[in-house]
N, C-alpha and C. Protein backbone atom coordinates (compact mmCIF):
# COMPACT_ATOMS: atom_id res chain seq x y z
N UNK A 1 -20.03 -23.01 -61.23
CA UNK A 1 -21.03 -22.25 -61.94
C UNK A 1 -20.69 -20.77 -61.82
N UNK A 2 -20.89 -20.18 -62.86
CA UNK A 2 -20.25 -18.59 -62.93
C UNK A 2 -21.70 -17.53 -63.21
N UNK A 3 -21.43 -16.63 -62.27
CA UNK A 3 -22.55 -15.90 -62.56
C UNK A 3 -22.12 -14.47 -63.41
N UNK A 4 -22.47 -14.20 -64.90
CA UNK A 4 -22.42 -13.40 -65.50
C UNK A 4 -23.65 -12.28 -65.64
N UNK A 5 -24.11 -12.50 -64.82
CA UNK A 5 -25.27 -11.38 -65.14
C UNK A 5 -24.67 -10.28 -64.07
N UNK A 6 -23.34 -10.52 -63.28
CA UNK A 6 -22.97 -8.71 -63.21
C UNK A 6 -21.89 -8.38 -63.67
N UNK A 7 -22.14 -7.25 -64.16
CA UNK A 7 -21.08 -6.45 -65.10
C UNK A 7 -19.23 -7.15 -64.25
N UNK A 8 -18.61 -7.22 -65.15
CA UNK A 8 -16.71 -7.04 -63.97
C UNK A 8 -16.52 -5.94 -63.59
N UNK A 9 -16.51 -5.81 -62.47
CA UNK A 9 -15.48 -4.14 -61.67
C UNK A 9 -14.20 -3.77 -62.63
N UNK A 10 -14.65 -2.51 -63.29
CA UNK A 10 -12.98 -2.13 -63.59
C UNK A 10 -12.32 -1.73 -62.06
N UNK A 11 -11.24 -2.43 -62.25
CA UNK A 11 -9.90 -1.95 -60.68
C UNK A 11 -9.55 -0.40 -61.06
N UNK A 12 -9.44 0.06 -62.60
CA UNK A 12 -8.89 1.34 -62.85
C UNK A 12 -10.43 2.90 -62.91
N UNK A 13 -9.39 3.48 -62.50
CA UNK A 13 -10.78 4.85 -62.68
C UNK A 13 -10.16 5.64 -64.24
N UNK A 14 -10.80 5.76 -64.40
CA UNK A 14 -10.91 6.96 -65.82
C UNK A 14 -10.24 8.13 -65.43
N UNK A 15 -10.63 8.37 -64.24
CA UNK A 15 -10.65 10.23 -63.71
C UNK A 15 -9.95 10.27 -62.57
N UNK A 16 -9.06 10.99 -62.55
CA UNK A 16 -8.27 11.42 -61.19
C UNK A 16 -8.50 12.67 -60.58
N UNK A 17 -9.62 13.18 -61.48
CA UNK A 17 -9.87 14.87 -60.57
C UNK A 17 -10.86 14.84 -59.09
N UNK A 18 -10.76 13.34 -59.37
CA UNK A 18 -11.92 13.41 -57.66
C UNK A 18 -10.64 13.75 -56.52
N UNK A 19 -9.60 13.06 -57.30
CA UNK A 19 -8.91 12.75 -55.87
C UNK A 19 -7.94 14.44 -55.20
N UNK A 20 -8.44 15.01 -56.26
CA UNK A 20 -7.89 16.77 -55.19
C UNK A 20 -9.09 17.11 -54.42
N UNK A 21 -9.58 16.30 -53.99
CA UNK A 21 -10.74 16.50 -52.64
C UNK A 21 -9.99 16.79 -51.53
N UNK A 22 -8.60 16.29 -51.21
CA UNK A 22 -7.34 16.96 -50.25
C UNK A 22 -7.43 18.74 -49.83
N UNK A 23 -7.58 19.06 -50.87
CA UNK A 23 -7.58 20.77 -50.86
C UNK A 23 -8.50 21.46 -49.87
N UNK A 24 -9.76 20.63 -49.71
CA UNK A 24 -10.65 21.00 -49.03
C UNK A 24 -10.23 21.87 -47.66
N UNK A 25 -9.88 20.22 -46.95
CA UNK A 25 -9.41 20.53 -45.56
C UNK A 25 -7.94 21.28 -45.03
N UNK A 26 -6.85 21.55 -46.12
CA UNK A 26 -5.90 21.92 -46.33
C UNK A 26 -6.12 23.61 -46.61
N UNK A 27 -7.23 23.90 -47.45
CA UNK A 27 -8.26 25.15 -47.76
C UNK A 27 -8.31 25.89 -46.11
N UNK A 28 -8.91 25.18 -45.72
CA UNK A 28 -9.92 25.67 -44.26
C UNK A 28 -8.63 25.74 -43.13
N UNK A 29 -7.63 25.07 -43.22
CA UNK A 29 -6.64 24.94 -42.66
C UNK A 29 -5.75 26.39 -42.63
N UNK A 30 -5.51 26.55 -44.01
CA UNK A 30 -4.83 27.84 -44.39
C UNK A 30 -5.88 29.31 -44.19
N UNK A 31 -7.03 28.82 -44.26
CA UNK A 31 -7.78 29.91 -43.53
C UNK A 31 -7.66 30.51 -42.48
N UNK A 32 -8.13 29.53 -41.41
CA UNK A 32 -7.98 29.89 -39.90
C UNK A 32 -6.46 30.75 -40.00
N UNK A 33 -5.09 29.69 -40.82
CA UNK A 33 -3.92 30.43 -39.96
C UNK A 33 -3.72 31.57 -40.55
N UNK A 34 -4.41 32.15 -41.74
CA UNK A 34 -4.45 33.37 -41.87
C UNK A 34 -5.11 34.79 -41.05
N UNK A 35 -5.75 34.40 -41.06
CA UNK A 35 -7.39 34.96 -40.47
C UNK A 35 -7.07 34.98 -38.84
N UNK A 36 -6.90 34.03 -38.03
CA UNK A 36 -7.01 33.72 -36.67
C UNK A 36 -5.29 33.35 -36.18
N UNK A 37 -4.59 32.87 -36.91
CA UNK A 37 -3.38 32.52 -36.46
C UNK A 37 -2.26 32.57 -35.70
N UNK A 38 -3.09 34.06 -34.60
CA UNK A 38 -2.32 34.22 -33.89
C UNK A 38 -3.02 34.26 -32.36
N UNK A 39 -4.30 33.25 -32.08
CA UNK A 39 -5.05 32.80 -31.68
C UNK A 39 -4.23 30.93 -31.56
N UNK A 40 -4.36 30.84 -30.00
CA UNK A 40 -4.26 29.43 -30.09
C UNK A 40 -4.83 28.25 -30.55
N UNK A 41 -6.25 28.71 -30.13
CA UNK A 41 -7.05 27.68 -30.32
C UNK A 41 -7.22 28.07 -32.05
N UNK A 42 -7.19 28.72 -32.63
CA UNK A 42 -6.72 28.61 -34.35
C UNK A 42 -6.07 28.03 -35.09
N UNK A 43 -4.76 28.02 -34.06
CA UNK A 43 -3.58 27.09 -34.65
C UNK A 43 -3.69 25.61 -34.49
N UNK A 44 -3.90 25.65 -33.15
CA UNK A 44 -4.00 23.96 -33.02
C UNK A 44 -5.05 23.32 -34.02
N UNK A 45 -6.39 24.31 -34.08
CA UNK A 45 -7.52 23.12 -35.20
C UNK A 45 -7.14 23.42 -36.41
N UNK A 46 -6.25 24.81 -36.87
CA UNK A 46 -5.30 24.55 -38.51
C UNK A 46 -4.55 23.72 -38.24
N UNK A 47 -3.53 23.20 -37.18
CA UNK A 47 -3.08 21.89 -37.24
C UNK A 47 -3.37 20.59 -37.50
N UNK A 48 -4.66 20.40 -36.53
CA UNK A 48 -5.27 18.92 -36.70
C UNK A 48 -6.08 18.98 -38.14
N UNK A 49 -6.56 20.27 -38.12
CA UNK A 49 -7.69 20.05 -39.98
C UNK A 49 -6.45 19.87 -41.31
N UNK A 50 -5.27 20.47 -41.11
CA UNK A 50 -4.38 20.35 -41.77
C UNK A 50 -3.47 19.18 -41.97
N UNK A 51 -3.44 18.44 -40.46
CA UNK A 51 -2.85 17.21 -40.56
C UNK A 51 -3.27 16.14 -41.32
N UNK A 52 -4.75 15.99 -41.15
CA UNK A 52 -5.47 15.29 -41.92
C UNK A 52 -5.89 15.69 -43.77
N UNK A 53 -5.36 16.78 -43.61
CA UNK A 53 -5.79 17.28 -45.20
C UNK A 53 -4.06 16.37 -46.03
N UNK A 54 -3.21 17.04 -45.28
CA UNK A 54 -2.06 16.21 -45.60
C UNK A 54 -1.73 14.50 -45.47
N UNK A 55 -2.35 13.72 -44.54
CA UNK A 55 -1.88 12.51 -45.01
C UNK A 55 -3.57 12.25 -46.28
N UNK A 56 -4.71 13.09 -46.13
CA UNK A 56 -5.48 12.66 -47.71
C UNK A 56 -4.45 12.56 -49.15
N UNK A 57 -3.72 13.91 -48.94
CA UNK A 57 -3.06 14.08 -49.65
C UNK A 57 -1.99 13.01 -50.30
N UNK A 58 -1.38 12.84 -49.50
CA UNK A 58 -0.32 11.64 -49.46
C UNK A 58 -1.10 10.40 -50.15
N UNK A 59 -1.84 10.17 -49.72
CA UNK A 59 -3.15 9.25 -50.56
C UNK A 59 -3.35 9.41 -51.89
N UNK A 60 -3.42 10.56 -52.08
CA UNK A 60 -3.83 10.92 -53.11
C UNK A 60 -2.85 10.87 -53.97
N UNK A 61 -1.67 11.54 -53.28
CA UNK A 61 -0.84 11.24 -54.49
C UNK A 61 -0.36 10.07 -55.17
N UNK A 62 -0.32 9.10 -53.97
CA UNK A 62 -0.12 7.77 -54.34
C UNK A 62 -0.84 7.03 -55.63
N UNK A 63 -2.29 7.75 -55.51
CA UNK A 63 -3.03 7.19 -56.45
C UNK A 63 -2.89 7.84 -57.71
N UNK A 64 -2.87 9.00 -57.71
CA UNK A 64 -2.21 9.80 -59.09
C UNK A 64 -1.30 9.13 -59.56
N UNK A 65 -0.13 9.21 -58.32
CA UNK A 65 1.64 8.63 -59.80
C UNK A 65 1.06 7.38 -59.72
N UNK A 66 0.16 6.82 -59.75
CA UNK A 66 -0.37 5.03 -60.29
C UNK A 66 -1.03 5.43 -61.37
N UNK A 67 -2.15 6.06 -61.37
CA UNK A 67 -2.57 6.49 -62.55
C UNK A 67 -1.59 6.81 -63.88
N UNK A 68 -1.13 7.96 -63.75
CA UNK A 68 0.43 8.36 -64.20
C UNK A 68 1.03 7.08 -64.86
N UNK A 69 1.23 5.86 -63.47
CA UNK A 69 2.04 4.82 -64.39
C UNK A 69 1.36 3.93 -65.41
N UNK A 70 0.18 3.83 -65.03
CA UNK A 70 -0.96 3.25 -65.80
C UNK A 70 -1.30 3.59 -67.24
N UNK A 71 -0.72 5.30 -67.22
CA UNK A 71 -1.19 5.86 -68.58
C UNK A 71 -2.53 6.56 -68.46
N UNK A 72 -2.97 6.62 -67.25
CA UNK A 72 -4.45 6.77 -66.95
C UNK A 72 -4.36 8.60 -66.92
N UNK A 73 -4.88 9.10 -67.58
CA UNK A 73 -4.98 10.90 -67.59
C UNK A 73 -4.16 11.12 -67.02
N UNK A 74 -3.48 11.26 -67.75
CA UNK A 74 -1.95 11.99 -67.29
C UNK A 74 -1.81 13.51 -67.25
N UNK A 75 -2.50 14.11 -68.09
CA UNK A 75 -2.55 15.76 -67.40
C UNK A 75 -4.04 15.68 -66.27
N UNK A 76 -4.47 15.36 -66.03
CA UNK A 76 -5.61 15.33 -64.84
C UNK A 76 -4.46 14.93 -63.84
N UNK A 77 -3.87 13.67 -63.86
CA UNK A 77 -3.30 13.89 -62.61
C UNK A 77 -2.49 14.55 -62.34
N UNK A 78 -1.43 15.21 -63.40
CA UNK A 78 -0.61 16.16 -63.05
C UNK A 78 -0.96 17.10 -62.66
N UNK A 79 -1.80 17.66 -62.61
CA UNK A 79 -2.66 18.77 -62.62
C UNK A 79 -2.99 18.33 -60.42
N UNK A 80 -3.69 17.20 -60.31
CA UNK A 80 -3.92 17.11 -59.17
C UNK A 80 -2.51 17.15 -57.99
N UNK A 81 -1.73 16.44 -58.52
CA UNK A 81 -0.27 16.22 -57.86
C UNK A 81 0.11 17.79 -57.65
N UNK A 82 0.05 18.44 -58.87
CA UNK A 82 0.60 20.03 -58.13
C UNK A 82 -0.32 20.77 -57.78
N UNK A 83 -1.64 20.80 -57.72
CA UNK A 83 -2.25 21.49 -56.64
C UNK A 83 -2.14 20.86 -55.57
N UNK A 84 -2.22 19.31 -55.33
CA UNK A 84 -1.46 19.27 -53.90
C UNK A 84 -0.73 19.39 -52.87
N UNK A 85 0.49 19.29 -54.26
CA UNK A 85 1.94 19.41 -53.54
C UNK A 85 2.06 20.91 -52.94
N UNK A 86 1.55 21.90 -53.72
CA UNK A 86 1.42 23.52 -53.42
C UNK A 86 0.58 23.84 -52.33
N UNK A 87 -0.64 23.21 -52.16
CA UNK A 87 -1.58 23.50 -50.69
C UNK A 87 -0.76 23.26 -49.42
N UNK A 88 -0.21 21.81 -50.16
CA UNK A 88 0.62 21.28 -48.46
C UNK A 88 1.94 21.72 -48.49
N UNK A 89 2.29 22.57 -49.28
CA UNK A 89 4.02 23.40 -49.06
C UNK A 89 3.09 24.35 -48.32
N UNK A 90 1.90 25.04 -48.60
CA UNK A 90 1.85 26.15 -47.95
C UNK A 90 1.05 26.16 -46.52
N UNK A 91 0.60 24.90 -46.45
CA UNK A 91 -0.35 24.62 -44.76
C UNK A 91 1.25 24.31 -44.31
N UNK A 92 2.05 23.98 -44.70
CA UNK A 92 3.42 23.57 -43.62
C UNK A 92 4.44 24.73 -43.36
N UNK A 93 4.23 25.66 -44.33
CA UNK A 93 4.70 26.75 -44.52
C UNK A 93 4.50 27.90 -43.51
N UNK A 94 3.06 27.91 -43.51
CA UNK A 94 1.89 28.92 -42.55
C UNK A 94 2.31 28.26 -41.11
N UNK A 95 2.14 26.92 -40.75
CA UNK A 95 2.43 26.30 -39.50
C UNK A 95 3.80 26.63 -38.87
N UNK A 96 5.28 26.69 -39.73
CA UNK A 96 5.89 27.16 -39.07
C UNK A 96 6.17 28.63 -39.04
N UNK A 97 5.77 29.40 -39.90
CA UNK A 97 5.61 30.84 -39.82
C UNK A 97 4.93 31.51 -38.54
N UNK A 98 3.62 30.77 -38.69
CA UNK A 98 2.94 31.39 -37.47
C UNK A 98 3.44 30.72 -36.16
């Protein structure tokens, strides 16, 4: 017996601009090591807030180039993929600078 009275889950999303939610913690990351970075205890929590902004990231991108292969908004995700890729060149950037 099949129950149709709930809608099917689409597996695909429409929209890929949720997924630069990465920037956030990658944001706050590049803050401190601007601002404070020559402060220990600055560096180490731009490290750990940054570490974690970077593997979101990595996530994220994963789900973009799927989208991408899907056909699914392809300038939305391009769009997300390089503001990513650019936050986390520059939280890795700042980390070994400072």
């Amino acid at each position: 017996m099949s129950d149709s009275s709930y809608p099917a889950r689409s597996e695909t999303k429409a929209s890929v601009r949720g997924d630069a939610w990465p920037v956030v913690p990658l944001a706050v990351a590049l803050l401190l090591l601007h601002t404070l970075g020559d402060q220990t205890w600055a560096y180490v929590t731009a490290a750990v807030v940054g570490g974690i902004g970077l593997l979101a990231s990595v996530i994220a991108l994963v789900e973009c180039v799927g989208a991408i292969r899907k056909g699914l908004a392809r300038a939305g995700a391009a769009w997300v993929i390089v503001v990513l890729l650019v936050a986390s060149c520059a939280v890795v950037y700042r980390l070994i600078v400072t």
